[in-house]
C-alpha atoms as a PDB file:
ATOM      1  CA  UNK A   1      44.914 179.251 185.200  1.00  0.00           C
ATOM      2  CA  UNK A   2      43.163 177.802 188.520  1.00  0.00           C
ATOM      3  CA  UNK A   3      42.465 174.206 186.382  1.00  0.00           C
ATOM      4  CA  UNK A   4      46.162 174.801 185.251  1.00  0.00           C
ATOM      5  CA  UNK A   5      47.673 174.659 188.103  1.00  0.00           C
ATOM      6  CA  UNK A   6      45.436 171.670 189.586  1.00  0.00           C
ATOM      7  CA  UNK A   7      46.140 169.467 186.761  1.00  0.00           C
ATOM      8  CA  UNK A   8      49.751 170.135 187.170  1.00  0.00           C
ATOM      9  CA  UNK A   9      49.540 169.409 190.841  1.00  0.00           C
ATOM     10  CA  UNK A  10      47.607 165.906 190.786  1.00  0.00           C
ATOM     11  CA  UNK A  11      50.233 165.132 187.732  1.00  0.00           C
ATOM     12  CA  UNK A  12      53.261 165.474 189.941  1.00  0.00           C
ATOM     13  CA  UNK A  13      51.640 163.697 192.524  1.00  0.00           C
ATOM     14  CA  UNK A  14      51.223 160.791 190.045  1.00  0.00           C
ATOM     15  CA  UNK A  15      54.371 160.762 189.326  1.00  0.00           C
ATOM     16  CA  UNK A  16      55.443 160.143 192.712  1.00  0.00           C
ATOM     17  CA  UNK A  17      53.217 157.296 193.250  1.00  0.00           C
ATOM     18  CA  UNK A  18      55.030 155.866 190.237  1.00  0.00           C
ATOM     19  CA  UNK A  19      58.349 156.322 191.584  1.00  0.00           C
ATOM     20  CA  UNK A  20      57.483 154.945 195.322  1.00  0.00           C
ATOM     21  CA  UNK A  21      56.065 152.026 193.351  1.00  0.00           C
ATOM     22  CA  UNK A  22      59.135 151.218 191.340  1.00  0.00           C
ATOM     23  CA  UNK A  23      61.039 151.874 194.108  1.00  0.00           C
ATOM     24  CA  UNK A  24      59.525 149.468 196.436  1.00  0.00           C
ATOM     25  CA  UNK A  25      59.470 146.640 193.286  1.00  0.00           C
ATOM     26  CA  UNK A  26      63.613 147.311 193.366  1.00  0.00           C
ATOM     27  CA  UNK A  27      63.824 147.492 197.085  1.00  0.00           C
ATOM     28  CA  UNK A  28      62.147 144.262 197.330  1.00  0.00           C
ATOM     29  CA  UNK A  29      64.432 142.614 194.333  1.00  0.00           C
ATOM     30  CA  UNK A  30      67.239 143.689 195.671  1.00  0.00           C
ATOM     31  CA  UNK A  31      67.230 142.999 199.405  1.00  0.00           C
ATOM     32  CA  UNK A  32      65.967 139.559 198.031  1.00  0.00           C
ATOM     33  CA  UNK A  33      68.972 138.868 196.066  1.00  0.00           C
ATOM     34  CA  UNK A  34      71.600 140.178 198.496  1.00  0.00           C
ATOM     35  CA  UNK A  35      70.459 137.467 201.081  1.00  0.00           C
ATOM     36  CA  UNK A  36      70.667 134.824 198.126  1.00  0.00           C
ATOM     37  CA  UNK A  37      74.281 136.262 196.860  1.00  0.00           C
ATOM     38  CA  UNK A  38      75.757 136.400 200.766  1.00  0.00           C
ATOM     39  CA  UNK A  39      74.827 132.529 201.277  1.00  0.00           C
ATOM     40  CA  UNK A  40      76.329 131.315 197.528  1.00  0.00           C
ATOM     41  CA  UNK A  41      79.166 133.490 198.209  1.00  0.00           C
ATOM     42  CA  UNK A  42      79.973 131.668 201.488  1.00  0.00           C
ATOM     43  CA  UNK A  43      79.271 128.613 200.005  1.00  0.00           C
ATOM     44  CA  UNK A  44      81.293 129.203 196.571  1.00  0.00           C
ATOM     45  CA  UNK A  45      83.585 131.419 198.357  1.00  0.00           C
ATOM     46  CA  UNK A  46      83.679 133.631 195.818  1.00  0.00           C
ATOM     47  CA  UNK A  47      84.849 136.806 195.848  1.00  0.00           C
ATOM     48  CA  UNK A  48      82.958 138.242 192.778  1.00  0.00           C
ATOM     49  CA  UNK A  49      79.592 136.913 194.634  1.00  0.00           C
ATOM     50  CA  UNK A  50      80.522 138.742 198.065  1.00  0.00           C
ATOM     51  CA  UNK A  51      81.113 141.438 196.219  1.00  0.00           C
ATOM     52  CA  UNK A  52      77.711 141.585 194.142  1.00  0.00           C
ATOM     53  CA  UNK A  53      75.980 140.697 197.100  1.00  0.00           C
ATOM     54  CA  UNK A  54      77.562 143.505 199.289  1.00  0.00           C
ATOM     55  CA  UNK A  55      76.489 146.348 196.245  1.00  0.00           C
ATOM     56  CA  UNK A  56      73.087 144.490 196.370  1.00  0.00           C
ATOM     57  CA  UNK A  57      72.853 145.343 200.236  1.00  0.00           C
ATOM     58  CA  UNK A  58      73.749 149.327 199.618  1.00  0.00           C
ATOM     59  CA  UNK A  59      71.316 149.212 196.651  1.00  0.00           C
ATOM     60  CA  UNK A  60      68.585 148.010 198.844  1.00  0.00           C
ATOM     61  CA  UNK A  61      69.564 150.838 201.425  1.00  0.00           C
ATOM     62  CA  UNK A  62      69.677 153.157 198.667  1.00  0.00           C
ATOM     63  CA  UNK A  63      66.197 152.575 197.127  1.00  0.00           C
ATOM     64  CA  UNK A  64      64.901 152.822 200.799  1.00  0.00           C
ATOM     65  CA  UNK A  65      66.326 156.350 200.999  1.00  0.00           C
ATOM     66  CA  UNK A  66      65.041 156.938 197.583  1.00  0.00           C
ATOM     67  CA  UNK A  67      61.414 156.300 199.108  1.00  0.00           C
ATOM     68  CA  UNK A  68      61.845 158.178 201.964  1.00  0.00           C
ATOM     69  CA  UNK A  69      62.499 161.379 199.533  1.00  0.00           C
ATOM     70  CA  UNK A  70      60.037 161.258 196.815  1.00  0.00           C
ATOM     71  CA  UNK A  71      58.461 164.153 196.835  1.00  0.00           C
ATOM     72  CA  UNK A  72      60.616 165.909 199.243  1.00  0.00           C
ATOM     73  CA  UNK A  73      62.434 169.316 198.623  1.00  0.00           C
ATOM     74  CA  UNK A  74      65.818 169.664 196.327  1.00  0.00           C
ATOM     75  CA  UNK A  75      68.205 170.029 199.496  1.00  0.00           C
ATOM     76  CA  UNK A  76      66.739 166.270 200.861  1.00  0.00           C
ATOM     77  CA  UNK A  77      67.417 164.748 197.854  1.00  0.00           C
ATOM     78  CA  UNK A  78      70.492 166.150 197.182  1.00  0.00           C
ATOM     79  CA  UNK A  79      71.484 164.984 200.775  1.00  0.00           C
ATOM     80  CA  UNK A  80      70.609 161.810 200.127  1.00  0.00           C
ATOM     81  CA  UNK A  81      72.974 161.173 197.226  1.00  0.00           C
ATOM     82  CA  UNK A  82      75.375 162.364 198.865  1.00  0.00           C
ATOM     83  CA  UNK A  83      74.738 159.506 201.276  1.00  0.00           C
ATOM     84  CA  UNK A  84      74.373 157.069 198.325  1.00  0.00           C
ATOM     85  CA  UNK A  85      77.451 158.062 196.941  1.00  0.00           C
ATOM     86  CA  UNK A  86      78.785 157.492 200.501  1.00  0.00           C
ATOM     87  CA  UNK A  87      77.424 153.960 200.163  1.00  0.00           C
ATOM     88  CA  UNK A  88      78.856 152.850 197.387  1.00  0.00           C
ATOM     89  CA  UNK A  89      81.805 154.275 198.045  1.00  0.00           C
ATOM     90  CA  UNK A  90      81.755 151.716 201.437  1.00  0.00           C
ATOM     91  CA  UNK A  91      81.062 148.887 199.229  1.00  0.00           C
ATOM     92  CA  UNK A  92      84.162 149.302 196.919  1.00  0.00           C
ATOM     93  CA  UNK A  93      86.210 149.335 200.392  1.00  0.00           C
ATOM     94  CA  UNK A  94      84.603 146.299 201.435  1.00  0.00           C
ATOM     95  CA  UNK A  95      85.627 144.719 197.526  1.00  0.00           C
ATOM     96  CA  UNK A  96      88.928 145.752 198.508  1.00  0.00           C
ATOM     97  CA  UNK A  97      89.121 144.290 202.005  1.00  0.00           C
ATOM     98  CA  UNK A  98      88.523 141.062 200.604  1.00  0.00           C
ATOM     99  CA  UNK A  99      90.501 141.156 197.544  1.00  0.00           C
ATOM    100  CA  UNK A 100      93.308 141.591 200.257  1.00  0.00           C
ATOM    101  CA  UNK A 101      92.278 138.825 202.450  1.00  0.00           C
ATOM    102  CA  UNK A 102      91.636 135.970 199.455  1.00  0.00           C
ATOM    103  CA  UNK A 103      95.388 137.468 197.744  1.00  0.00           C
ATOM    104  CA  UNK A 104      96.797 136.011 201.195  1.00  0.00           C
ATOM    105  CA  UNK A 105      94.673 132.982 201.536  1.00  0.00           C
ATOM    106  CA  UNK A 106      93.915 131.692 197.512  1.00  0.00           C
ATOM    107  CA  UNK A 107      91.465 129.507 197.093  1.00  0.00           C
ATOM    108  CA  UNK A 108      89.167 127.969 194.053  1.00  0.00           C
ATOM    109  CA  UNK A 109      85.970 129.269 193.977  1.00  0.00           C
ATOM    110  CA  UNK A 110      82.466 127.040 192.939  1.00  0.00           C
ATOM    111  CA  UNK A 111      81.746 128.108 189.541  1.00  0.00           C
ATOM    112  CA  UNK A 112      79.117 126.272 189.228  1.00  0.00           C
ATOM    113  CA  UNK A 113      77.523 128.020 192.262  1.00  0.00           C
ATOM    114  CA  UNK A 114      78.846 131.571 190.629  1.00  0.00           C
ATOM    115  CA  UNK A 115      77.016 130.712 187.693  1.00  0.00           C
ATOM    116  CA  UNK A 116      74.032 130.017 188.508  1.00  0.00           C
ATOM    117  CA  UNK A 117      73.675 133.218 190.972  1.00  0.00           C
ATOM    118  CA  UNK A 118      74.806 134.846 188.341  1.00  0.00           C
ATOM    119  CA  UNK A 119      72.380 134.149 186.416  1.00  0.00           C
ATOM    120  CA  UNK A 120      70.027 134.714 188.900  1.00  0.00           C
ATOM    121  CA  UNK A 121      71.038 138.071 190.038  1.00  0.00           C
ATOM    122  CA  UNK A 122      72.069 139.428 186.297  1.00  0.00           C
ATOM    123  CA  UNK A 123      68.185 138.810 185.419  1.00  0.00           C
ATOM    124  CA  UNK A 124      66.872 140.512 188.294  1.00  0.00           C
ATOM    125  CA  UNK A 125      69.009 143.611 187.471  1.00  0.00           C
ATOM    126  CA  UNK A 126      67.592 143.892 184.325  1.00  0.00           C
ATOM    127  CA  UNK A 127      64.475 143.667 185.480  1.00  0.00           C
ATOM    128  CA  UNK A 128      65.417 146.636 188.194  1.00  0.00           C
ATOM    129  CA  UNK A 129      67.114 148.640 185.109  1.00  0.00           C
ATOM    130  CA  UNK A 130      64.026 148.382 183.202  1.00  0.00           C
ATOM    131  CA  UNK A 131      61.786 149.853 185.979  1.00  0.00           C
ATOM    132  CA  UNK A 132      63.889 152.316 186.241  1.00  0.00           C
ATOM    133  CA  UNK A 133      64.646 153.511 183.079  1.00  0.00           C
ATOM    134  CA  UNK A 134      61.565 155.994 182.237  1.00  0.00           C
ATOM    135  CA  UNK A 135      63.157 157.756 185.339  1.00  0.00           C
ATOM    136  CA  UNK A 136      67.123 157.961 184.029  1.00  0.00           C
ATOM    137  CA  UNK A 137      66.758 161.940 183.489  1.00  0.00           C
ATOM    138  CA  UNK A 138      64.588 163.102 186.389  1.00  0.00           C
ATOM    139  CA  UNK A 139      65.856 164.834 189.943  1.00  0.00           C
ATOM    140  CA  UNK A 140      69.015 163.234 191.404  1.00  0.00           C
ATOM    141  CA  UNK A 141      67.162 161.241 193.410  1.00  0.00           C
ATOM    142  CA  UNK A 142      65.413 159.328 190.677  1.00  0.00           C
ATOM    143  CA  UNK A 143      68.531 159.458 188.656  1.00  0.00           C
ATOM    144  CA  UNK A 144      71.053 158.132 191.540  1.00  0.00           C
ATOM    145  CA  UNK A 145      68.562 155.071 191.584  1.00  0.00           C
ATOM    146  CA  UNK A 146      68.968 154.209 187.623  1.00  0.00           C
ATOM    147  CA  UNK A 147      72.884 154.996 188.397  1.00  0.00           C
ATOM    148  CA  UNK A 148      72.981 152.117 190.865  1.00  0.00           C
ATOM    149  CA  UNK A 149      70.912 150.203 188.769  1.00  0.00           C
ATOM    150  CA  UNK A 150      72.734 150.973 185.783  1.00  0.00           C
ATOM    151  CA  UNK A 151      76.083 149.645 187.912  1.00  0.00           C
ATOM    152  CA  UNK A 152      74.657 145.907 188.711  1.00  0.00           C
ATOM    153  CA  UNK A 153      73.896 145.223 185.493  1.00  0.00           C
ATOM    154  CA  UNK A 154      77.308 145.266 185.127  1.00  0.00           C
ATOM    155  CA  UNK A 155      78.114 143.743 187.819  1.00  0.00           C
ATOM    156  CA  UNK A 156      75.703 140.434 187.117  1.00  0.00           C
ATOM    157  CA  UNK A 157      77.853 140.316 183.786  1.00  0.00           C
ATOM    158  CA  UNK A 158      81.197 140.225 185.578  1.00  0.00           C
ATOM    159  CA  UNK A 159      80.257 137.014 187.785  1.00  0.00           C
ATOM    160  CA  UNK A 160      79.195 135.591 184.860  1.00  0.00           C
ATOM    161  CA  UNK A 161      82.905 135.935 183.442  1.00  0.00           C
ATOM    162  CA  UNK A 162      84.016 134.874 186.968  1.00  0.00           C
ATOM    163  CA  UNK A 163      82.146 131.636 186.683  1.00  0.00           C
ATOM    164  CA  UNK A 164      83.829 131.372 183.031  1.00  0.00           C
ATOM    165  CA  UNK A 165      87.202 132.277 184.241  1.00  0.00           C
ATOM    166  CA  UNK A 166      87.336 130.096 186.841  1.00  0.00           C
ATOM    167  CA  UNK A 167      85.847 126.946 184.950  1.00  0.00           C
ATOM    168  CA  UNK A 168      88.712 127.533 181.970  1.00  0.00           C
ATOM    169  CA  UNK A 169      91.349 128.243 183.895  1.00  0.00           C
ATOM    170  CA  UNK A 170      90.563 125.970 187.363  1.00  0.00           C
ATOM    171  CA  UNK A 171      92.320 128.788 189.044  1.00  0.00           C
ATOM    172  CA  UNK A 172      90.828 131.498 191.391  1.00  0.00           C
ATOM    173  CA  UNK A 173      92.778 134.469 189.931  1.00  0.00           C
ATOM    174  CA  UNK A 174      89.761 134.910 187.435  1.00  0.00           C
ATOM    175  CA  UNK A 175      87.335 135.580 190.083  1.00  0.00           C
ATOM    176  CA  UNK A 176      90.145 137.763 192.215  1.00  0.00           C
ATOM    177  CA  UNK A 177      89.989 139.565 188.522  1.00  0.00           C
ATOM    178  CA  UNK A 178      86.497 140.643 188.294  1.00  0.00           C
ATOM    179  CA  UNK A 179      86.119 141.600 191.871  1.00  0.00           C
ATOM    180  CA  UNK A 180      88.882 144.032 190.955  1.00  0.00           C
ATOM    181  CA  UNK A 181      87.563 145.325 188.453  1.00  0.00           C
ATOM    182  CA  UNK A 182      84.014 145.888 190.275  1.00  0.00           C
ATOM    183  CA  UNK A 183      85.761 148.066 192.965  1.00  0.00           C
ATOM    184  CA  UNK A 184      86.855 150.350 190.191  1.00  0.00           C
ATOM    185  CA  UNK A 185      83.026 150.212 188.910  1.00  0.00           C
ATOM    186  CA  UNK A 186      81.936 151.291 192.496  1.00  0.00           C
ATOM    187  CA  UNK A 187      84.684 154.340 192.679  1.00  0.00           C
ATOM    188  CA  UNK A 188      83.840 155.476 189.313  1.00  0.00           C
ATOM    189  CA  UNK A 189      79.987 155.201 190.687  1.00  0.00           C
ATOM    190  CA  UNK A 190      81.052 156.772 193.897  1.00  0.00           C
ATOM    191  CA  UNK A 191      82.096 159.910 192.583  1.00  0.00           C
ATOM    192  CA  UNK A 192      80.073 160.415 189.967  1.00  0.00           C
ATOM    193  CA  UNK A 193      77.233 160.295 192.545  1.00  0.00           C
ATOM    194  CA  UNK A 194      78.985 162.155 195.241  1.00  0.00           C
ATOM    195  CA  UNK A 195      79.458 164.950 192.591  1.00  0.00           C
ATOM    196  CA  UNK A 196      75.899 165.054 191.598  1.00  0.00           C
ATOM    197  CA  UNK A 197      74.781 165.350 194.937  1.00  0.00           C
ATOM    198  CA  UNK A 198      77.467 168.166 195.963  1.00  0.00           C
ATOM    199  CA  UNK A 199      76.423 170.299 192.845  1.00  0.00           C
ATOM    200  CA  UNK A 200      72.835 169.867 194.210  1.00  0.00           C
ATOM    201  CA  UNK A 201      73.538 170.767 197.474  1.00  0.00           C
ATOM    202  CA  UNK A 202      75.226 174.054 196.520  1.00  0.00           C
ATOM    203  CA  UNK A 203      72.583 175.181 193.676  1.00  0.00           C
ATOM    204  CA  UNK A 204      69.749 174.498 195.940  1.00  0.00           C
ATOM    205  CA  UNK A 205      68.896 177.196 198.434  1.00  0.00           C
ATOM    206  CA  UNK A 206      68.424 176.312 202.224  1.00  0.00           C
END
């Protein structure tokens, strides 16, 4: 029973260096490609970009908090997706802020500059998604991660069409488009988060 419960206890803590260690690889992609997506969205001024780059920026916060809680009690992590869900709900207001702004001053986007971002950042989410993956159905904490993950993959395939739209149509409503439809992806993320995290914080006692 003794050896039992040892080689139960050095397998969870195993586990947890794994997660800390995939965490980490994502926190670093992602805080990488939220400085590159800011300055091509400025550039480009694309919505679609600002918009990637801004969920890039909470991601990057997120897997932070995600390290800060491996191995931590139920209530912590369940407190901390709450906060995630709290982030992402902040980054479908900011979509929406500046959906409003480029509806009163239009303007046609790069799309050569969205494009090749978007290519950029679409194969580093993979690579994120991928990491994270093995980890899809553990605690919320682990699982929040993979959600966010999950979310920018299809996000990197929406600039992608925003780069297309805009090239076909030499218009900037296709790149208005997309970043409209990412702020319902970040709502729909939002609560499905916030949710998790509330059911968590009610099953798990103080």
């Amino acid at each position: 029973m003794a050896d039992s419960c040892c080689e139960k206890t050095i397998n969870v803590r195993a586990l947890e260096v794994k997660q800390r260690r995939v965490l980490v690889t994502v926190l670093g992609i992602n805080a990488a490609t939220f400085l590159v997506m800011i300055a091509a969205a400025l550039q480009s001024r694309s919505t679609s970009l600002l918009s990637g780059g801004l969920d890039n920026f909470g991601d990057a916060v997120t897997y932070a908090l995600s390290i800060a809680v491996v191995g931590a009690n139920g209530k912590a992590k369940a407190r901390v997706a709450l906060f995630k869900g709290a982030l992402i709900l902040a980054a479908a207001l900011a979509v929406a802020v500046q959906i409003g702004w480029r509806l009163v001053n239009p303007t046609i986007p790069l799309f050569e500059t969205i494009g090749v971002i978007g290519l950029v950042n679409l194969g580093a989410n993979l690579i994120c998604l991928r990491l994270l993956t093995p980890y899809r159905h553990g605690d919320v904490n682990m699982s929040s991660a993979w959600e966010c993950s999950r979310n920018d993959v299809g996000e990197g395939v929406a600039v992608l069409l925003a780069a297309f739209g805009v090239w076909a149509f030499g218009a900037g409503w296709p790149d208005l488009f997309i970043g409209s439809a990412l702020l319902l992806v970040f709502l729909r993320s939002a609560l499905r988060v916030l949710r998790a995290g509330w059911r968590e914080v009610q099953a798990v006692p103080v």
